[in-house]
PDB file of N, CA and C in Angstrom:
ATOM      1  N   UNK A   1     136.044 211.144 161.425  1.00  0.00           N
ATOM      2  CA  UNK A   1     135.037 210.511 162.257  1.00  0.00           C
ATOM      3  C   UNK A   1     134.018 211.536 162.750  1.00  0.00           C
ATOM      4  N   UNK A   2     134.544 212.705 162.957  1.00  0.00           N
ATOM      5  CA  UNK A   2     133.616 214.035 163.656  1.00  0.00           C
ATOM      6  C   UNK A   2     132.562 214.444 162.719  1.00  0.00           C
ATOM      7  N   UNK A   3     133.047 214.004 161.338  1.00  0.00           N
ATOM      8  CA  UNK A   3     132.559 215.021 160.628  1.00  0.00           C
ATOM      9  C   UNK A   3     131.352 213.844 159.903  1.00  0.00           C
ATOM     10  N   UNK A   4     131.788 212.743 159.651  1.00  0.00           N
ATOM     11  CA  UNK A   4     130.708 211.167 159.395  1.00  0.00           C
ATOM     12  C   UNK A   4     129.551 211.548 160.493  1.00  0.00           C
ATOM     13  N   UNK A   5     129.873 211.511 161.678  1.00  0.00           N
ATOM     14  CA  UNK A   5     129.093 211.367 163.140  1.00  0.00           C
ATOM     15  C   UNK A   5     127.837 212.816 162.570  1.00  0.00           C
ATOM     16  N   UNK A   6     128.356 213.721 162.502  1.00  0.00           N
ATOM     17  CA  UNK A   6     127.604 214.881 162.116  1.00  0.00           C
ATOM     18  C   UNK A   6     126.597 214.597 161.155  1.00  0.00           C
ATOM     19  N   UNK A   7     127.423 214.413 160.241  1.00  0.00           N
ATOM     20  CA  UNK A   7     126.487 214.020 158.781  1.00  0.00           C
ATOM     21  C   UNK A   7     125.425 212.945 159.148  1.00  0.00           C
ATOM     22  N   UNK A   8     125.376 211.967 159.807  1.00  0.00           N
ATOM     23  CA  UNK A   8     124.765 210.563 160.279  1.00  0.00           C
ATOM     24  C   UNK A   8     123.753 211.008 161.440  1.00  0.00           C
ATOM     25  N   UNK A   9     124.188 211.938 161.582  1.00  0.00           N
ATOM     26  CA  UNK A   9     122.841 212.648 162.403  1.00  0.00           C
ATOM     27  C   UNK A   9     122.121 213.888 162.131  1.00  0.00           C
ATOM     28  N   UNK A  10     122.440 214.342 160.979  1.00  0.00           N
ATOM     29  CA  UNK A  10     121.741 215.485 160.376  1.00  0.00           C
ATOM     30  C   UNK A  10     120.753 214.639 158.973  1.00  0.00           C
ATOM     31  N   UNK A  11     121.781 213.358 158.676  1.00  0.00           N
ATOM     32  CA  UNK A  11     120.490 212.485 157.835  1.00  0.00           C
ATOM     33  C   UNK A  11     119.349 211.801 159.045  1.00  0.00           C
ATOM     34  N   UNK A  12     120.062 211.465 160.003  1.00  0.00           N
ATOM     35  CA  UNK A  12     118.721 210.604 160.929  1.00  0.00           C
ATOM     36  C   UNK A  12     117.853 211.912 161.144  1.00  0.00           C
ATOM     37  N   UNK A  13     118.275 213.093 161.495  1.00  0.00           N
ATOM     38  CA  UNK A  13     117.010 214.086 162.361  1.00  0.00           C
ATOM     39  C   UNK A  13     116.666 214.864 161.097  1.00  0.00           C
ATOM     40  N   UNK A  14     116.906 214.345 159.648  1.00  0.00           N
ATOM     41  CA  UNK A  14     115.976 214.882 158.424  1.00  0.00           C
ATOM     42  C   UNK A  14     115.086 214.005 158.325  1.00  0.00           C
ATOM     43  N   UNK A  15     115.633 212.915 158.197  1.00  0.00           N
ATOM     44  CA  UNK A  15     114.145 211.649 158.274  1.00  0.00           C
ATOM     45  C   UNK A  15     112.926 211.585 158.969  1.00  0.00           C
ATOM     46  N   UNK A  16     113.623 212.061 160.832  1.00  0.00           N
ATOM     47  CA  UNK A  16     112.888 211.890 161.426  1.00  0.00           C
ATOM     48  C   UNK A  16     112.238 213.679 161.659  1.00  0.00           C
ATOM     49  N   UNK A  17     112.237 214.432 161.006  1.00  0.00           N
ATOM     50  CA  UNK A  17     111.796 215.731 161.026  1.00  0.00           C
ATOM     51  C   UNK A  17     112.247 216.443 162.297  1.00  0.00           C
ATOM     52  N   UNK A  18     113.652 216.128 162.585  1.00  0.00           N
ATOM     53  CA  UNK A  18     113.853 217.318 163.877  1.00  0.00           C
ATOM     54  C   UNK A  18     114.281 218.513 163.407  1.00  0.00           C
ATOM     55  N   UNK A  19     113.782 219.286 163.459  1.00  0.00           N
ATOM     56  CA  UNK A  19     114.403 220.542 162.580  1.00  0.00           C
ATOM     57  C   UNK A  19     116.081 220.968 163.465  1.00  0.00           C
ATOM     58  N   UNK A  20     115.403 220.600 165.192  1.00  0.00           N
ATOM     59  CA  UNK A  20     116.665 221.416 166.019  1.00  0.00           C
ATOM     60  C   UNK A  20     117.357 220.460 165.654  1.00  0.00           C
ATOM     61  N   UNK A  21     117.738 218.813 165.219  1.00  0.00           N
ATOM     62  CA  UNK A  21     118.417 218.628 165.342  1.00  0.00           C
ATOM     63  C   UNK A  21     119.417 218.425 164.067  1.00  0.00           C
ATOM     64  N   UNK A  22     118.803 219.265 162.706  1.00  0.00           N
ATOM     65  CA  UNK A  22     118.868 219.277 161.825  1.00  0.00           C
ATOM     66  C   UNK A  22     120.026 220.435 161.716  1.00  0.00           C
ATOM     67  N   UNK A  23     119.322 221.686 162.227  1.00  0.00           N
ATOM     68  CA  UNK A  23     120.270 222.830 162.654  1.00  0.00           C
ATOM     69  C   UNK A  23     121.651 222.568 163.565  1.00  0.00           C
ATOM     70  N   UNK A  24     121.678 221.674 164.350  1.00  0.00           N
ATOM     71  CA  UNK A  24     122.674 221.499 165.606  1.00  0.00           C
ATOM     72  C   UNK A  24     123.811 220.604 164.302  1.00  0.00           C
ATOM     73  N   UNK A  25     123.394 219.611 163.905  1.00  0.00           N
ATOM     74  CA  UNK A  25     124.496 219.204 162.378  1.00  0.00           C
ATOM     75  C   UNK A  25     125.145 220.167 161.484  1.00  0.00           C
ATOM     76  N   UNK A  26     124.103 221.094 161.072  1.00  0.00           N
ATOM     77  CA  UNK A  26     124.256 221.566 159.835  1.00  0.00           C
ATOM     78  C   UNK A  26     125.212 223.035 160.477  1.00  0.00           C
ATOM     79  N   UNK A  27     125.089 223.866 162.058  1.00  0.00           N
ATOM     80  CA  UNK A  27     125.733 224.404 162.431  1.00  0.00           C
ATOM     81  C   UNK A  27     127.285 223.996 162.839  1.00  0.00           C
ATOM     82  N   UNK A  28     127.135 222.555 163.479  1.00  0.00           N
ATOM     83  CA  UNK A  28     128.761 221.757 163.786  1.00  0.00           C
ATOM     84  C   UNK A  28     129.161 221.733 162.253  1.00  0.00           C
ATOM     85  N   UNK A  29     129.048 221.703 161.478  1.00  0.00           N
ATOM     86  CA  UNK A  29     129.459 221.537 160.014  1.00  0.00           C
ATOM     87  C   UNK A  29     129.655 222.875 159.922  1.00  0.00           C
ATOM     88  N   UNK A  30     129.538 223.468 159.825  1.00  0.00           N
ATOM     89  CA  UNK A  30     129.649 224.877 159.107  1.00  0.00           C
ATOM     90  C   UNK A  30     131.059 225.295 159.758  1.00  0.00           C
ATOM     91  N   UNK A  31     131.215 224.702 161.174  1.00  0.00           N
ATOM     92  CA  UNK A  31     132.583 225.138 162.000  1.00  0.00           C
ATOM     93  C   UNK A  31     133.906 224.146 161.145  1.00  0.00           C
ATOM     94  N   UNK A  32     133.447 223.386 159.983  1.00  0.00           N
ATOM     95  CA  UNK A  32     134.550 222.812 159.907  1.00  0.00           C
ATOM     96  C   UNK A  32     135.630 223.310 159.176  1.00  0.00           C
ATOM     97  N   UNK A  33     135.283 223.828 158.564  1.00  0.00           N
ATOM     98  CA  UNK A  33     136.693 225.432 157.642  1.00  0.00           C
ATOM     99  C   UNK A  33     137.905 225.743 158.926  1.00  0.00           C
ATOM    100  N   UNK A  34     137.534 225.917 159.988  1.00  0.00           N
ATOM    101  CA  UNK A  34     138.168 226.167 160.646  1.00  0.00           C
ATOM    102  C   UNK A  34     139.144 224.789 162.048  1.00  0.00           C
ATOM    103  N   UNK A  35     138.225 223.916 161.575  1.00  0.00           N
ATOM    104  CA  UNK A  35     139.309 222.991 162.187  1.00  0.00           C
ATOM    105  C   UNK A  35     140.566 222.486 161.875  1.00  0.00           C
ATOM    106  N   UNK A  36     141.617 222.389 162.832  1.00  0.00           N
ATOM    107  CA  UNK A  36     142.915 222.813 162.248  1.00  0.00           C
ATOM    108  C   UNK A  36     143.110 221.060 161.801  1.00  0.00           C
ATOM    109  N   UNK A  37     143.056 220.248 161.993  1.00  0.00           N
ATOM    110  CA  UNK A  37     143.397 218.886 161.093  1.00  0.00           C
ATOM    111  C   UNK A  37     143.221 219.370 159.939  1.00  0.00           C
ATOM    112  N   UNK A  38     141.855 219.404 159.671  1.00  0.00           N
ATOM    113  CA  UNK A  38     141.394 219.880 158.433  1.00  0.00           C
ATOM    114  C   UNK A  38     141.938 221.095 157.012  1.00  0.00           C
ATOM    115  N   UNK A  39     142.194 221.833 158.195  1.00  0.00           N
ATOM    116  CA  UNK A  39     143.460 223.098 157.542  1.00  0.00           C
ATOM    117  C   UNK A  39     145.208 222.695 157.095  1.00  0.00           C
ATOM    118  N   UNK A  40     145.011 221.678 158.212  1.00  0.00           N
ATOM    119  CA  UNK A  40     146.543 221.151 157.799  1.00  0.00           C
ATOM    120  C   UNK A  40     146.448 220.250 156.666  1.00  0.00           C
ATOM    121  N   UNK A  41     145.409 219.424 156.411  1.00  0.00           N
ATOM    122  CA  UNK A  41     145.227 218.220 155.101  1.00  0.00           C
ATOM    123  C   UNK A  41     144.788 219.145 153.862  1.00  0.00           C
ATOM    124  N   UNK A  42     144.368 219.750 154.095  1.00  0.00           N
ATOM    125  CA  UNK A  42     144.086 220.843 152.771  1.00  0.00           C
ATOM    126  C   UNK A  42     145.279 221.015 151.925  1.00  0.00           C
ATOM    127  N   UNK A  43     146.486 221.255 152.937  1.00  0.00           N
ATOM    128  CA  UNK A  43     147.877 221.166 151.474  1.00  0.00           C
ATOM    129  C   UNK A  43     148.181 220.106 150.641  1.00  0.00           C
ATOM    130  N   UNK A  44     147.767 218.721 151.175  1.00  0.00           N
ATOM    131  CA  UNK A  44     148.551 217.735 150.960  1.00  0.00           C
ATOM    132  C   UNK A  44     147.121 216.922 149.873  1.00  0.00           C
ATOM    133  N   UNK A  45     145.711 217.512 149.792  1.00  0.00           N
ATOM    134  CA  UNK A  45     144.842 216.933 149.082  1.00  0.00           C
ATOM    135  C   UNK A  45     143.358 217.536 149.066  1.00  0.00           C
ATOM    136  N   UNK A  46     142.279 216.891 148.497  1.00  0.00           N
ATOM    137  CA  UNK A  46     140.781 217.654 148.587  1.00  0.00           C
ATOM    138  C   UNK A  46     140.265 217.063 148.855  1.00  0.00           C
ATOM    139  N   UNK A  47     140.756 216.492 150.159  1.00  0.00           N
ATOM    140  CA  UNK A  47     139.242 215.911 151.028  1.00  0.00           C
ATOM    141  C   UNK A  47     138.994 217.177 152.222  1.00  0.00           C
ATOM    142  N   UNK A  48     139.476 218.246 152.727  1.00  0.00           N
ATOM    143  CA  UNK A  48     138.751 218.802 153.333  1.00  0.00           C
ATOM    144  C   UNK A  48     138.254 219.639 152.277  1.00  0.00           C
ATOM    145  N   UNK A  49     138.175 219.749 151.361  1.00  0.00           N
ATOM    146  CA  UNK A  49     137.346 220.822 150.154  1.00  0.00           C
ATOM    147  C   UNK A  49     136.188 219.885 149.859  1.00  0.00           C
ATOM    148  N   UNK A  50     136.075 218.749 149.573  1.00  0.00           N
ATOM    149  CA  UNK A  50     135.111 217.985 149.379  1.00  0.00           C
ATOM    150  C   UNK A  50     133.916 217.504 150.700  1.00  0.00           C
ATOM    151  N   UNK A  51     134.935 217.825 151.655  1.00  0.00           N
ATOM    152  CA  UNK A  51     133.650 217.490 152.864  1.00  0.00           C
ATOM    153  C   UNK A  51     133.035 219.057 153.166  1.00  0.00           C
ATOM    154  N   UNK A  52     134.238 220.353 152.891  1.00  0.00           N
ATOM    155  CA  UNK A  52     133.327 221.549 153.084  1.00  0.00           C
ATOM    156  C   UNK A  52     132.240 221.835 151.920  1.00  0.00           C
ATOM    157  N   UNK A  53     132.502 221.036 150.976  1.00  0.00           N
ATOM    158  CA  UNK A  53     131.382 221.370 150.149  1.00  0.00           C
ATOM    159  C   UNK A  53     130.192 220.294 150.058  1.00  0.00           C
ATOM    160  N   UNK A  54     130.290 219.302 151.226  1.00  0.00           N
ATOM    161  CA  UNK A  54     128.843 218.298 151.720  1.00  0.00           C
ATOM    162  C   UNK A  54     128.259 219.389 152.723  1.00  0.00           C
ATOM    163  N   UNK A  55     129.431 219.658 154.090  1.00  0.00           N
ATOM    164  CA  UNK A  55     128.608 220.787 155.022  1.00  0.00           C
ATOM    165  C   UNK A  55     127.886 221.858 154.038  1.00  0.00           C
ATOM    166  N   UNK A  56     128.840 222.527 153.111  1.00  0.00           N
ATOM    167  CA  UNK A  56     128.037 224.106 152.526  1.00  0.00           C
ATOM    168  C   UNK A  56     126.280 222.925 152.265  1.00  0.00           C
ATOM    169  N   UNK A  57     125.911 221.701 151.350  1.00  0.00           N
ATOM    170  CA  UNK A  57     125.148 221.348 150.700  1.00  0.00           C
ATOM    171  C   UNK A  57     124.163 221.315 151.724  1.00  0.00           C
ATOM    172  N   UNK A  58     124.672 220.767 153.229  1.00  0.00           N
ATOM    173  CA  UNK A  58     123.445 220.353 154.268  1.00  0.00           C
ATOM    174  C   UNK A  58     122.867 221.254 154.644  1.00  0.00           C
ATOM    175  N   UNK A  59     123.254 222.822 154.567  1.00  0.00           N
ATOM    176  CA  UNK A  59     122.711 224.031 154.413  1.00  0.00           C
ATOM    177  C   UNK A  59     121.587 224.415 154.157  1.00  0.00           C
ATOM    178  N   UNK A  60     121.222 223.575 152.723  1.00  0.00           N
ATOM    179  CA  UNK A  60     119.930 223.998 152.118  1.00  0.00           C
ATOM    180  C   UNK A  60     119.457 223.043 151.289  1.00  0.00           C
ATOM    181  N   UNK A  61     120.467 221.318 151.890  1.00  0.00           N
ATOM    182  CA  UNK A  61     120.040 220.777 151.158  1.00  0.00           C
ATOM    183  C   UNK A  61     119.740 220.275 149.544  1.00  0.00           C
ATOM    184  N   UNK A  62     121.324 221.153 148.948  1.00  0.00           N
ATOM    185  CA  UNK A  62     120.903 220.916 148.194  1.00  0.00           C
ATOM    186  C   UNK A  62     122.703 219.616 147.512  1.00  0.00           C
ATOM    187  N   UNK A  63     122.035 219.475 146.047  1.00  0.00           N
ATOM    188  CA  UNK A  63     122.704 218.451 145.512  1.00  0.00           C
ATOM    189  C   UNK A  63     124.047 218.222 146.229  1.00  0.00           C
ATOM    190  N   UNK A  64     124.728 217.245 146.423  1.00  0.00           N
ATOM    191  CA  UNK A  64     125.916 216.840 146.771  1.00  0.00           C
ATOM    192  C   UNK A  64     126.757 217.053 145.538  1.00  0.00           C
ATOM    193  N   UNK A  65     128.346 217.865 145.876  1.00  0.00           N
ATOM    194  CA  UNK A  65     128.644 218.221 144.205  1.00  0.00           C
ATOM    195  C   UNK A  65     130.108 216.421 144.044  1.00  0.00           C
ATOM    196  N   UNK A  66     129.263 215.360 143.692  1.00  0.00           N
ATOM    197  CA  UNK A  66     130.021 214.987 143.759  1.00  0.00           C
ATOM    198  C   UNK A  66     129.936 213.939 141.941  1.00  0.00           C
ATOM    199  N   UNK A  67     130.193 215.104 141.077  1.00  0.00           N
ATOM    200  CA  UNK A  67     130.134 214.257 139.978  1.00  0.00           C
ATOM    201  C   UNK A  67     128.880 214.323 139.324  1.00  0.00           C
ATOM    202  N   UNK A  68     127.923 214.069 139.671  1.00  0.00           N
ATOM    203  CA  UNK A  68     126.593 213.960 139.550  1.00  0.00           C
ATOM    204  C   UNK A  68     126.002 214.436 140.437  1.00  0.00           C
ATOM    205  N   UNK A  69     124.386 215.062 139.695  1.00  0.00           N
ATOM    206  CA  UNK A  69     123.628 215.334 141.275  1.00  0.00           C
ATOM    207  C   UNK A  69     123.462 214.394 142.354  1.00  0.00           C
ATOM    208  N   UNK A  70     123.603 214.367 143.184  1.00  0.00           N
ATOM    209  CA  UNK A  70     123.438 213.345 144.250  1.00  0.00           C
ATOM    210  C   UNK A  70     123.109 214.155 145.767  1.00  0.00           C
ATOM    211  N   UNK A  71     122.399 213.197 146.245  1.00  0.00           N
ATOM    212  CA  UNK A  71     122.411 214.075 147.813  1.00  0.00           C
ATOM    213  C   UNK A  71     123.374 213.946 148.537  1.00  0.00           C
ATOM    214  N   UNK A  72     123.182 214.364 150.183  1.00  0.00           N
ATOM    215  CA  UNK A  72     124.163 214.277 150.644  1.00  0.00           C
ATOM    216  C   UNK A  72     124.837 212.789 151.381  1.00  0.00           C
ATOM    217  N   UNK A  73     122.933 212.517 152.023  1.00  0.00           N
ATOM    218  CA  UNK A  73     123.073 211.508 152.504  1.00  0.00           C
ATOM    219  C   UNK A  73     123.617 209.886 151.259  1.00  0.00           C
ATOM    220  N   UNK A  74     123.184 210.437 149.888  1.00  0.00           N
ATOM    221  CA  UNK A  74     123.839 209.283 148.885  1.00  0.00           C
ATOM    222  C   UNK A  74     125.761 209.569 148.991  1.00  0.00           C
ATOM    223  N   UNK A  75     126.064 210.769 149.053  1.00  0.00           N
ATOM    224  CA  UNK A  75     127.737 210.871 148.833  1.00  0.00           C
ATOM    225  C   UNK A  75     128.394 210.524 149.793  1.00  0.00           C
ATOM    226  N   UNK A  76     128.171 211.394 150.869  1.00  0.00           N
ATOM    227  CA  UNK A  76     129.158 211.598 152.046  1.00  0.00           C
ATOM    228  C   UNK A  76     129.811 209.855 152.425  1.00  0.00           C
ATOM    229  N   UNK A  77     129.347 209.057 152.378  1.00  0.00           N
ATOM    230  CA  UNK A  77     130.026 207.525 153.140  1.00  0.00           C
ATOM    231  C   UNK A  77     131.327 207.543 151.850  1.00  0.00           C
ATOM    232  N   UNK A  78     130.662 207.114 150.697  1.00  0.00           N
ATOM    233  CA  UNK A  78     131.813 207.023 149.887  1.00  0.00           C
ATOM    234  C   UNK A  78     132.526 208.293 149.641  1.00  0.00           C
ATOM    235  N   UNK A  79     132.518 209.359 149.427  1.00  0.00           N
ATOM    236  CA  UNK A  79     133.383 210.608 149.192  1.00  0.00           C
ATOM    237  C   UNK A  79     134.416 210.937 150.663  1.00  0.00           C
ATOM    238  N   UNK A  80     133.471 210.521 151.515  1.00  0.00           N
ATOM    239  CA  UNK A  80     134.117 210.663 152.988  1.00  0.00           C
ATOM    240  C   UNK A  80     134.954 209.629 153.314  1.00  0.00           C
ATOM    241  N   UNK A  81     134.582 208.412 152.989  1.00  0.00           N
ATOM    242  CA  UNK A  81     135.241 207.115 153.870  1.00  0.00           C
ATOM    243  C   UNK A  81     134.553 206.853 155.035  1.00  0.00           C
ATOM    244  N   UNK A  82     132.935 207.087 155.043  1.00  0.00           N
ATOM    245  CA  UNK A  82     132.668 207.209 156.367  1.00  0.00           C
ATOM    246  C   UNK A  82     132.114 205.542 156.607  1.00  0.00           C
ATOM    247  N   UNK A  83     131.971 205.159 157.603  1.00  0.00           N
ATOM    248  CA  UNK A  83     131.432 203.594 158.108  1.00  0.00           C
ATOM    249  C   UNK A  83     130.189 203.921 157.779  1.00  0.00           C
ATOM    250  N   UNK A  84     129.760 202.961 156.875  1.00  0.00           N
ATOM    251  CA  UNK A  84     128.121 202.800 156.503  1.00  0.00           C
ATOM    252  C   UNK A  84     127.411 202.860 158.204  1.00  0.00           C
ATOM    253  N   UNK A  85     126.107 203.760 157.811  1.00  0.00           N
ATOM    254  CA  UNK A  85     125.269 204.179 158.993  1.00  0.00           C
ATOM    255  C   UNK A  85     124.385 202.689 159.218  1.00  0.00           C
TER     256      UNK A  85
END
């Protein structure tokens, strides 16, 4: 849910050109390697490898690696499970 919420507001403040609030997403993302849910689900599967590699993408924006080029804002709901924005 932390990590949907992030993403859902680093696509709204790209749309709407906030840069700070573009940075304030793309920095809460970058902390997620280190959240321990996240560290603990890492043994058991690759969904925290797949959402650290949407945060690494919101970085610079670039392709979502999910299969195909895709962005981020096209992957993250379905790759994530997140509630449509």
């Amino acid at each position: 849910t932390v990590a949907c919420t992030w993403i859902d507001r680093w696509a709204a403040a790209r749309r709407d050109g906030d840069e700070a609030a573009v940075r304030e997403a793309v920095d809460a993302m970058a902390t997620s390697t280190s959240w321990p849910i996240l560290r603990e689900m890492n043994a058991e599967g690759d969904y925290p490898e797949v959402l650290w590699e949407l945060a690494a993408a919101m970085e610079t924006n670039a392709a979502a690696p999910a299969g195909t080029p895709t962005s981020v804002e096209q992957a993250y709901e379905s790759a994530l499970g997140c509630p449509g924005s």
